[in-house]
C-alpha atoms as a PDB file:
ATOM      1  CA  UNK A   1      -4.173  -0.236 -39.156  1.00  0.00           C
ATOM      2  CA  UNK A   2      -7.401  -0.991 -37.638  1.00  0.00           C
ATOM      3  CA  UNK A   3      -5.713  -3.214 -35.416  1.00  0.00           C
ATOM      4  CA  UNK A   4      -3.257  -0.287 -34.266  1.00  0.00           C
ATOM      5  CA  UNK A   5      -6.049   2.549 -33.181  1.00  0.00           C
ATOM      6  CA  UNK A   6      -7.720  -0.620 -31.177  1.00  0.00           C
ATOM      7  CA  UNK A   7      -4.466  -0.961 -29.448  1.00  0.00           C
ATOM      8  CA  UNK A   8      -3.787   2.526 -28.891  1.00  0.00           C
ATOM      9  CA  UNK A   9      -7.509   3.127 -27.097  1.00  0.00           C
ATOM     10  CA  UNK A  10      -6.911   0.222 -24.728  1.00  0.00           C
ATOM     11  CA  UNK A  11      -3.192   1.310 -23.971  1.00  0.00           C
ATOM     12  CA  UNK A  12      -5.116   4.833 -23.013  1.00  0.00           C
ATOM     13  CA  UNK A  13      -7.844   3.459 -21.165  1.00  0.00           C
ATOM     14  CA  UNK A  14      -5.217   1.197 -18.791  1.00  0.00           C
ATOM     15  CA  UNK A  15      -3.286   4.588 -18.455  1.00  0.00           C
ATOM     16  CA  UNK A  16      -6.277   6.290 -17.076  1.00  0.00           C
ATOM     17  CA  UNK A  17      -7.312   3.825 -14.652  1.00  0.00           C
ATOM     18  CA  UNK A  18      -3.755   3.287 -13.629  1.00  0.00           C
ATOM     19  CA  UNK A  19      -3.428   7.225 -13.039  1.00  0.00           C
ATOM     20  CA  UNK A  20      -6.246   7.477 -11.274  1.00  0.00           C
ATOM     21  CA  UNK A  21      -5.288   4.454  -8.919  1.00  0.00           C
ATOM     22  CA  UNK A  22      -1.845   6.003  -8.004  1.00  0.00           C
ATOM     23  CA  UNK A  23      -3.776   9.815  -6.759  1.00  0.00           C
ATOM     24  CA  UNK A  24      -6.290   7.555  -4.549  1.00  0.00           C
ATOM     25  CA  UNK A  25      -5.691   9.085  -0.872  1.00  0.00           C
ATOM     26  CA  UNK A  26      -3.777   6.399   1.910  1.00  0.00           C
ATOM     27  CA  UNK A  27      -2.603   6.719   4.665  1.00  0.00           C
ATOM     28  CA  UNK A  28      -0.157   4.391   6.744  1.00  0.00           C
ATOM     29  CA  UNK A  29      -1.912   1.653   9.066  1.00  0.00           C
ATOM     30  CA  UNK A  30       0.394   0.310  11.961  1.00  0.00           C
ATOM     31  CA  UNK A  31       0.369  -2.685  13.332  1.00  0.00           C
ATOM     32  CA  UNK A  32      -0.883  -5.161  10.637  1.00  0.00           C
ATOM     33  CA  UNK A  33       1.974  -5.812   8.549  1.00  0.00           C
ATOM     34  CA  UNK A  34       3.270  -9.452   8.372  1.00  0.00           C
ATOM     35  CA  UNK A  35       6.816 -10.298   8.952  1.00  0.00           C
ATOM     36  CA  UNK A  36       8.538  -9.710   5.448  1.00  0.00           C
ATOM     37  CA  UNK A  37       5.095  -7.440   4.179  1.00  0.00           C
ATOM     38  CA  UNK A  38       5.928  -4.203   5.823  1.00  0.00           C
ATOM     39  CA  UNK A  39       6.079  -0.969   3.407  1.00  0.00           C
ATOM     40  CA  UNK A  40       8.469   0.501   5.630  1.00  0.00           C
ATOM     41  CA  UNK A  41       9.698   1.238   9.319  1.00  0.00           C
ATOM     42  CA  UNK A  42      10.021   2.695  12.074  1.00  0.00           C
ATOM     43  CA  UNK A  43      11.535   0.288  14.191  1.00  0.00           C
ATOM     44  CA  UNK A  44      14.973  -1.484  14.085  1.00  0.00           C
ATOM     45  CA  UNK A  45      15.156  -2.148  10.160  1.00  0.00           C
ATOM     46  CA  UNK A  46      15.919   0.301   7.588  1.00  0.00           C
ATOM     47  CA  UNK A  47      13.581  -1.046   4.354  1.00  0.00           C
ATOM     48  CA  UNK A  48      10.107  -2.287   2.932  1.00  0.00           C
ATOM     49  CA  UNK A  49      10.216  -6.167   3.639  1.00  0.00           C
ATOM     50  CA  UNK A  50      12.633  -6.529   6.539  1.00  0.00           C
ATOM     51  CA  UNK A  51       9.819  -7.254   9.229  1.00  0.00           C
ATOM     52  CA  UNK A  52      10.407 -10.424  11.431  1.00  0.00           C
ATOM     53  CA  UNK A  53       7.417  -9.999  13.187  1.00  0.00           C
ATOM     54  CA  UNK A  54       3.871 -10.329  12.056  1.00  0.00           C
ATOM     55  CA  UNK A  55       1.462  -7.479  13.842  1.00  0.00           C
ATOM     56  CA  UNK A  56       4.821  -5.425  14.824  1.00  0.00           C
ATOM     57  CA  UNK A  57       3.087  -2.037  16.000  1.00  0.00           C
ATOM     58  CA  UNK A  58       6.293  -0.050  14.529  1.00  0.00           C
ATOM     59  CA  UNK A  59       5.945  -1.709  11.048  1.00  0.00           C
ATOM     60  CA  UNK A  60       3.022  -0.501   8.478  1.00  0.00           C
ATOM     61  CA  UNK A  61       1.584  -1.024   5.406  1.00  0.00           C
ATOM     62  CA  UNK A  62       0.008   1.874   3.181  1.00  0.00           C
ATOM     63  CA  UNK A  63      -3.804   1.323   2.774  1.00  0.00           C
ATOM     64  CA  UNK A  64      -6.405   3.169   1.140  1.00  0.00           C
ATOM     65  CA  UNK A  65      -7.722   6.262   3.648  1.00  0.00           C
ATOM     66  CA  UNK A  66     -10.731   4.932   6.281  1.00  0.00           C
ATOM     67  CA  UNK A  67      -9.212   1.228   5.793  1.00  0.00           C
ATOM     68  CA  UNK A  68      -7.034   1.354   8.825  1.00  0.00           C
ATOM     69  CA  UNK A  69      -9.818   1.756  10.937  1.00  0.00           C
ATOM     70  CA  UNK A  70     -11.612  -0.987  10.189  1.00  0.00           C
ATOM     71  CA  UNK A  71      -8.643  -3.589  10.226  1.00  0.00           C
ATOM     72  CA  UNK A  72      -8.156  -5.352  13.871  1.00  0.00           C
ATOM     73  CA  UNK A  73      -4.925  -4.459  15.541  1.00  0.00           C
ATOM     74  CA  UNK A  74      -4.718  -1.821  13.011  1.00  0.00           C
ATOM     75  CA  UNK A  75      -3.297   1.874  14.007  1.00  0.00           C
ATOM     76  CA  UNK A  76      -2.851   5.299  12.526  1.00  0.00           C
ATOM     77  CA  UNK A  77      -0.139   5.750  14.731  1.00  0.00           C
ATOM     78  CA  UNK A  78       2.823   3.493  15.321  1.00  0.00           C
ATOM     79  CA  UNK A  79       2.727   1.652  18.705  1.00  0.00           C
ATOM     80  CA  UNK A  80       5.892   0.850  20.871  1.00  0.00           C
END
């Protein structure tokens, strides 16, 4: 029994922190993807993954919000 409330307070806690980790604010950084680490597109592929190209200005990654910034090459808008 006591063995069952111990995992049911850790399977709460890890809930938490994992709900609170998926409402932290991103926003899409251009431009810093590697080939094959892209999120998505916005170039000639259709899907998360299909980037040939490391640093392809069309291709991003999601970061958390005021990362982008500080990343070299990195863009909040996509680059032709």
């Amino acid at each position: 029994m006591k063995n069952a409330v111990i995992a049911s307070a850790l399977a709460a806690g890890v809930s938490l922190c994992a709900a609170s980790g998926a409402q932290a604010a991103s926003e899409r950084c251009f431009g810093i993807a590697r080939a094959g680490q892209n999120d998505c597109q916005a170039g000639s592929h259709a899907c998360a993954g299909n980037s040939t190209v490391d640093g392809a200005g069309y291709d991003y990654i999601v970061v958390p919000v005021g990362t982008c910034d500080k990343i070299v090459g990195g863009s909040l808008k996509a680059k032709t």
